[in-house]
Protein backbone atom coordinates (compact mmCIF):
# COMPACT_ATOMS: atom_id res chain seq x y z
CA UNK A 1 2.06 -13.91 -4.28
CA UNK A 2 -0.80 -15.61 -2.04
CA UNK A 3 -4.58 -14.24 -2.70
CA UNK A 4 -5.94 -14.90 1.12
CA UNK A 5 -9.21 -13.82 0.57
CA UNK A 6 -12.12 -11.79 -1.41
CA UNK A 7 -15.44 -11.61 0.87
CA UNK A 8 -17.58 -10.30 -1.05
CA UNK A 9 -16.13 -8.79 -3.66
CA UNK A 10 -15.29 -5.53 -1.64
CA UNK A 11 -11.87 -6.51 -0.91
CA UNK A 12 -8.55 -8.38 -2.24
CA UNK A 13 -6.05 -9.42 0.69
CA UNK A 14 -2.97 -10.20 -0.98
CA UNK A 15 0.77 -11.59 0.27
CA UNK A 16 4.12 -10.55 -1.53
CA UNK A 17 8.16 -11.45 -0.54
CA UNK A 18 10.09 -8.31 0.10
CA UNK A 19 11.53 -8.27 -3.07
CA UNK A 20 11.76 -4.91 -5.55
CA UNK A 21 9.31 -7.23 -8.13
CA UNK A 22 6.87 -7.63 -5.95
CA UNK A 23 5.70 -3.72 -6.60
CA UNK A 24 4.65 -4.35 -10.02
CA UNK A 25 3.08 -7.43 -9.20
CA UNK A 26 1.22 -5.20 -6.36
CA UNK A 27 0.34 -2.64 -9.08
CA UNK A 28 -0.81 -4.85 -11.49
CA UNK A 29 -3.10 -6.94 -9.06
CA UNK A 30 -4.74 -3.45 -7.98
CA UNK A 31 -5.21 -2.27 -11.42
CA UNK A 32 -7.51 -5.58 -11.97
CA UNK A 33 -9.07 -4.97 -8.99
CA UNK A 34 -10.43 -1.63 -9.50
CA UNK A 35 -11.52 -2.58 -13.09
CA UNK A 36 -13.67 -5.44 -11.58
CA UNK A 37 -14.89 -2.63 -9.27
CA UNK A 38 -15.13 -0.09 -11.90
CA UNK A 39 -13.21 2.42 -9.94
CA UNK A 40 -11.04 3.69 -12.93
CA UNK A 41 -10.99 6.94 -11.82
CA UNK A 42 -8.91 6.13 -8.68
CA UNK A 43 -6.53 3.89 -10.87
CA UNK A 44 -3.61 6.14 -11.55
CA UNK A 45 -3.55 8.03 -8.17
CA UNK A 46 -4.32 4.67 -5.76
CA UNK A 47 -1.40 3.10 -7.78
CA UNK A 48 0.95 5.20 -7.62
CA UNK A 49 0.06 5.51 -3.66
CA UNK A 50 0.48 1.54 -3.68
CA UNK A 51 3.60 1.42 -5.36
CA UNK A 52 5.17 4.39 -2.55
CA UNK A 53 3.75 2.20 0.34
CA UNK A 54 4.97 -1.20 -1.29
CA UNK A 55 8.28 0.32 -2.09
CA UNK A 56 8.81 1.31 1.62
CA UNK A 57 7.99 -2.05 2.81
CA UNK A 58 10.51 -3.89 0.69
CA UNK A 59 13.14 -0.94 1.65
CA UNK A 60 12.41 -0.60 5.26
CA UNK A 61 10.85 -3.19 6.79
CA UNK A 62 13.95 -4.89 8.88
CA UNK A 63 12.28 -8.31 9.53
CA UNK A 64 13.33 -11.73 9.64
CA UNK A 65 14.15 -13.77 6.49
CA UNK A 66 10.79 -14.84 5.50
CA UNK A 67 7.86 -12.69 6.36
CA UNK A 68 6.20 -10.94 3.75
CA UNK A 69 4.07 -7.89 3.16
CA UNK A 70 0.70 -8.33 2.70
CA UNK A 71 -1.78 -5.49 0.65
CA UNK A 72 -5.40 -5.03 1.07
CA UNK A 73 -7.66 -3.09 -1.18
CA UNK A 74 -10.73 -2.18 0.08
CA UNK A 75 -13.94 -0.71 -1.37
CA UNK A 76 -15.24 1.53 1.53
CA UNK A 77 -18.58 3.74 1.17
CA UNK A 78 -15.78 7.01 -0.05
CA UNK A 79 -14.12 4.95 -2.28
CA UNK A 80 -10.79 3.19 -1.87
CA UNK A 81 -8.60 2.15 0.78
CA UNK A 82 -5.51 0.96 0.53
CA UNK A 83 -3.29 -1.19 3.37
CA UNK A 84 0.16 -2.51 2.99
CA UNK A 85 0.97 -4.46 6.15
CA UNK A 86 4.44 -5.61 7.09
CA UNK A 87 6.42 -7.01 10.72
CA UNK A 88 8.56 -4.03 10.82
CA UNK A 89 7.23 -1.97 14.19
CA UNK A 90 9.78 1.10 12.42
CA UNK A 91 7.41 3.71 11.71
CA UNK A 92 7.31 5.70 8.28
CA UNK A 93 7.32 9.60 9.02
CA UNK A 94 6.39 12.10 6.31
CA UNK A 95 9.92 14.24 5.96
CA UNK A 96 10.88 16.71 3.00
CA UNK A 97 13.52 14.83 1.02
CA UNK A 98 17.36 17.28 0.37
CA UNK A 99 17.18 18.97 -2.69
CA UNK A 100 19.24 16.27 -5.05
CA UNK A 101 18.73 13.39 -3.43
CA UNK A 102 17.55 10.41 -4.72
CA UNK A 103 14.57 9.16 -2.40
CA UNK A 104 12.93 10.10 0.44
CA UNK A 105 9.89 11.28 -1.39
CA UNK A 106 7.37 8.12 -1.05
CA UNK A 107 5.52 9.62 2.17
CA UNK A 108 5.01 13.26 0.00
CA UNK A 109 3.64 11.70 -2.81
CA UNK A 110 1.07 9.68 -0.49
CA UNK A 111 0.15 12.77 1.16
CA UNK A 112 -0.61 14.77 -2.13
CA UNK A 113 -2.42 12.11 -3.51
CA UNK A 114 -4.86 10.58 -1.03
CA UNK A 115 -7.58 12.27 0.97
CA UNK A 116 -5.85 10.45 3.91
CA UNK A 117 -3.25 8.60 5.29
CA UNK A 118 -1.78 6.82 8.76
CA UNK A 119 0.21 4.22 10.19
CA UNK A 120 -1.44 1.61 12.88
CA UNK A 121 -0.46 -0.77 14.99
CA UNK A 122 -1.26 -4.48 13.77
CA UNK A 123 -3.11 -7.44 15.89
CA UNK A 124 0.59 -8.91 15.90
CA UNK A 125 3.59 -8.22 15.42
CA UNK A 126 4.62 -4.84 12.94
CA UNK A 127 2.38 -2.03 11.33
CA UNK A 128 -0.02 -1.51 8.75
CA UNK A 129 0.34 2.16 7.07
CA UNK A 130 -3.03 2.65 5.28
CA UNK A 131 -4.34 5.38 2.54
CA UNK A 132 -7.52 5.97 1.63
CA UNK A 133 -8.76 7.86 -1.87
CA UNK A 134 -12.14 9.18 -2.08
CA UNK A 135 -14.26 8.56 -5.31
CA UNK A 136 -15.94 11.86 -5.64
């Protein structure tokens, strides 16, 4: 894990390898975070949220040996938003998972839980898919 940046205080840029650990790590790091930014409210929806978007990255994202995923929590004027960046250009789609199965559920919880979600193209290579919780 790399901390890039904190301007201000209103947000924590963070880099993780695409490994199944790295979700905790991501979780714990945001739980800290919104502490410091007394934003306990949002704690147990924004990580759960986090750990859906993490998870896909580490899944999903088919890049080269080497890149990693990078977070960003943000404090925004509504509350929290949430970023998980990674090189993958494969877009997430929200789909209703087969009764039974096992995943396919991540993009469902993320749309329950935040006020709003999307996926974006990044400055270079990949995507960014983004959710944003609103304080009030």
């Amino acid at each position: 894990m790399g901390r890039l940046r904190n301007p201000g205080g209103d947000a924590v840029v963070l880099r993780w390898r695409r490994h199944p650990g790295s979700v905790g790590l991501a979780r714990l790091e945001l739980r800290k975070t919104l502490a410091g930014w007394g934003m306990g409210a949002l704690e147990e929806p924004a990580v759960l949220v986090l750990s859906e978007l993490v998870t896909n990255a580490v899944r999903h994202a088919r890049v080269p040996v080497g890149r990693e995923i990078e977070t960003r929590y943000l404090a925004v004027p509504e509350g929290l938003r949430l970023e998980v960046h990674d090189a993958s250009s494969e877009r997430p789609r929200l789909q209703r998972a087969a009764p039974g199965a096992c995943g396919g559920r991540g993009l469902v919880i993320v749309d329950a839980l935040a006020d709003r979600w999307g996926v974006a193209d990044r400055a270079g290579v990949g995507k960014l898919v983004w959710a944003q919780l609103c304080s009030s």
